[in-house]
C-alpha atoms as a PDB file:
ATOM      1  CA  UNK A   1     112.657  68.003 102.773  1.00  0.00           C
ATOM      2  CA  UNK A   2     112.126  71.405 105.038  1.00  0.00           C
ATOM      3  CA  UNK A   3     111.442  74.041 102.703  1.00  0.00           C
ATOM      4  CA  UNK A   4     113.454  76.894 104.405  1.00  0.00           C
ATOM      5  CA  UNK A   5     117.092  75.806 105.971  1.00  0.00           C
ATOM      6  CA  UNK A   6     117.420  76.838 109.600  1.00  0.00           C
ATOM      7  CA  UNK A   7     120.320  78.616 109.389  1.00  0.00           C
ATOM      8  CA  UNK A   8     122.072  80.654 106.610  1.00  0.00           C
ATOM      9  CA  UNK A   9     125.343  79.890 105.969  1.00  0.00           C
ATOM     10  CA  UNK A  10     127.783  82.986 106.406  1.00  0.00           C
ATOM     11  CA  UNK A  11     129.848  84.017 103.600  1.00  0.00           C
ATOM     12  CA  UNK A  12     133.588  85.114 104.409  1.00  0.00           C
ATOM     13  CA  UNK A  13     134.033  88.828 104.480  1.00  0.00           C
ATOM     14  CA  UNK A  14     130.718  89.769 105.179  1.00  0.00           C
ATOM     15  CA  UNK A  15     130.487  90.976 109.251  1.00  0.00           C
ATOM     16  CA  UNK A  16     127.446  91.608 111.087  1.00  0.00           C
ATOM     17  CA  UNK A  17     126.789  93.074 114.624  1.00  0.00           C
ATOM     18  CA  UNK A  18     124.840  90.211 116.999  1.00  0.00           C
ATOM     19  CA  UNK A  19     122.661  92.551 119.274  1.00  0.00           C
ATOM     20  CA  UNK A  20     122.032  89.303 121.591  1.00  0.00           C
ATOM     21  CA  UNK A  21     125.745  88.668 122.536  1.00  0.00           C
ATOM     22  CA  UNK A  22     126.819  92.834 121.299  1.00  0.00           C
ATOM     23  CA  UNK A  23     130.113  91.292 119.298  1.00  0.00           C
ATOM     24  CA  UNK A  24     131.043  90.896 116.021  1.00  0.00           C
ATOM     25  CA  UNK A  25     130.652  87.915 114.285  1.00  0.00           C
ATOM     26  CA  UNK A  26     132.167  86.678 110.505  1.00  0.00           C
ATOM     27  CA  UNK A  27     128.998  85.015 108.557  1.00  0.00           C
ATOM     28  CA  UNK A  28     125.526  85.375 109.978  1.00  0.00           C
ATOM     29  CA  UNK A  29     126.098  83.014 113.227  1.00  0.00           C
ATOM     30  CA  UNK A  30     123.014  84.361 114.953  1.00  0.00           C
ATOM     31  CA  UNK A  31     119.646  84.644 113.396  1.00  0.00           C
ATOM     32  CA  UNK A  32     118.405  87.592 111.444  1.00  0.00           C
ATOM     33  CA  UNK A  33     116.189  89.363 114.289  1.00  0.00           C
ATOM     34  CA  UNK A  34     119.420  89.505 116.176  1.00  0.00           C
ATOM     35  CA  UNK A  35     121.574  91.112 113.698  1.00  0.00           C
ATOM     36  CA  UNK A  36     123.026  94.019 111.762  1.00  0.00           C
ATOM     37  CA  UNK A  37     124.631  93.885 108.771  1.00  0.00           C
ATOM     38  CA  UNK A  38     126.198  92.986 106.780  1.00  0.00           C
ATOM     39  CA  UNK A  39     128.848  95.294 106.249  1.00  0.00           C
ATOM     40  CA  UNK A  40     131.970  95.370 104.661  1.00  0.00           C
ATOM     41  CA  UNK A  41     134.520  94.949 107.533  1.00  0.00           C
ATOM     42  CA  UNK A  42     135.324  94.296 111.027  1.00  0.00           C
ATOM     43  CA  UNK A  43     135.580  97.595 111.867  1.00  0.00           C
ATOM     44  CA  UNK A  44     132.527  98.380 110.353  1.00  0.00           C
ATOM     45  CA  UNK A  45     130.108  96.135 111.577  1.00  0.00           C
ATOM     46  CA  UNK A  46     131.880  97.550 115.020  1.00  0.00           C
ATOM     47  CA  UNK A  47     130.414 100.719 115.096  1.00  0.00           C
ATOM     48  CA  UNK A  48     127.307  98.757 114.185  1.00  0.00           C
ATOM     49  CA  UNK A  49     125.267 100.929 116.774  1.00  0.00           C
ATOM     50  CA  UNK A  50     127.013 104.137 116.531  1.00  0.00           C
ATOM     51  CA  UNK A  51     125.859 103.882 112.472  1.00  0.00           C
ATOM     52  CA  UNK A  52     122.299 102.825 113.817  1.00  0.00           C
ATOM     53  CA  UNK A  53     122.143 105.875 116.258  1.00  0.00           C
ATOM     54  CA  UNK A  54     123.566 108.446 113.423  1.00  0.00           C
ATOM     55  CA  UNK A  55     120.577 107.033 110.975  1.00  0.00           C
ATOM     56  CA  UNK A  56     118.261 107.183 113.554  1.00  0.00           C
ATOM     57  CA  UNK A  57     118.852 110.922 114.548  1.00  0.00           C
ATOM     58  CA  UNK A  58     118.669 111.576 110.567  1.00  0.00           C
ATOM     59  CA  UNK A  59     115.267 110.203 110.492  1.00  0.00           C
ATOM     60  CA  UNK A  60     114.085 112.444 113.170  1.00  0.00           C
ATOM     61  CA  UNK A  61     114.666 115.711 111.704  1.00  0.00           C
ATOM     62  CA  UNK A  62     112.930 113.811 108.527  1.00  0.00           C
ATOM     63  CA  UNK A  63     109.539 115.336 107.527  1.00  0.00           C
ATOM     64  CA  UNK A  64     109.093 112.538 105.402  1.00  0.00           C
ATOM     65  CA  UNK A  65     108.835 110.030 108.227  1.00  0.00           C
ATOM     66  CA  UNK A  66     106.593 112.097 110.238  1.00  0.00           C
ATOM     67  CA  UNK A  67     102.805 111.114 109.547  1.00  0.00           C
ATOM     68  CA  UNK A  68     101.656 114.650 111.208  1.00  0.00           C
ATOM     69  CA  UNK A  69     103.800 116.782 108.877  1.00  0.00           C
ATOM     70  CA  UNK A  70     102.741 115.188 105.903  1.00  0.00           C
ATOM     71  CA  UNK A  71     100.842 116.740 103.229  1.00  0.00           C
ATOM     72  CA  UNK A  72      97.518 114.820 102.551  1.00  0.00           C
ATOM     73  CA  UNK A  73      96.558 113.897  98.853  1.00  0.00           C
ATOM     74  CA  UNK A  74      92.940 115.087  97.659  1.00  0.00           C
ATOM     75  CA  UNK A  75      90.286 112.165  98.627  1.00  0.00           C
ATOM     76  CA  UNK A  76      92.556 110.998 102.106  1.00  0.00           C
ATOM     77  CA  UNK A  77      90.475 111.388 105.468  1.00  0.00           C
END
C-alpha cells in the first residue's frame, strides 16, 4: 500500500488557479506545483494572478524581506 495517494481529491467549493493550463479548476485537478489556491470562489481564484502580482509588489517595498536592510543581531557575521 503506497504511502502517499497520487492525487488529492478536490473538495467542492474550494477553486484554485492551474498555472499549467491558466483556467480555473473546482477541486485540485492539477498537482500542487501547478496551482494557486484555494480560494473561496470562482471569481476569486480568477484573479488568481492579479492577487499574486498585488502581494508581490507588497513584498517589495517590505524591509522585512530584504536581507540588505536588515538589522543584524549581536554575534551574526
Amino acid at each position: 500500500m503506497p504511502l502517499f495517494k497520487r492525487r488529492t481529491t478536490g473538495k467542492p467549493g474550494e477553486w484554485y488557479y492551474c498555472l499549467e493550463h491558466r483556467k480555473v479548476e473546482e477541486g485540485p485537478d492539477c498537482p500542487g506545483k501547478d496551482r494557486f489556491g484555494p480560494y473561496a470562489s470562482r471569481e476569486e481564484a480568477a484573479h488568481a494572478m492579479e492577487i499574486a502580482a498585488e502581494r508581490n509588489l507588497e513584498w517589495e517595498g517590505d524591509p522585512r524581506w530584504h536581507d540588505a536592510a536588515a538589522p543584524r543581531r549581536d554575534g551574526e557575521a
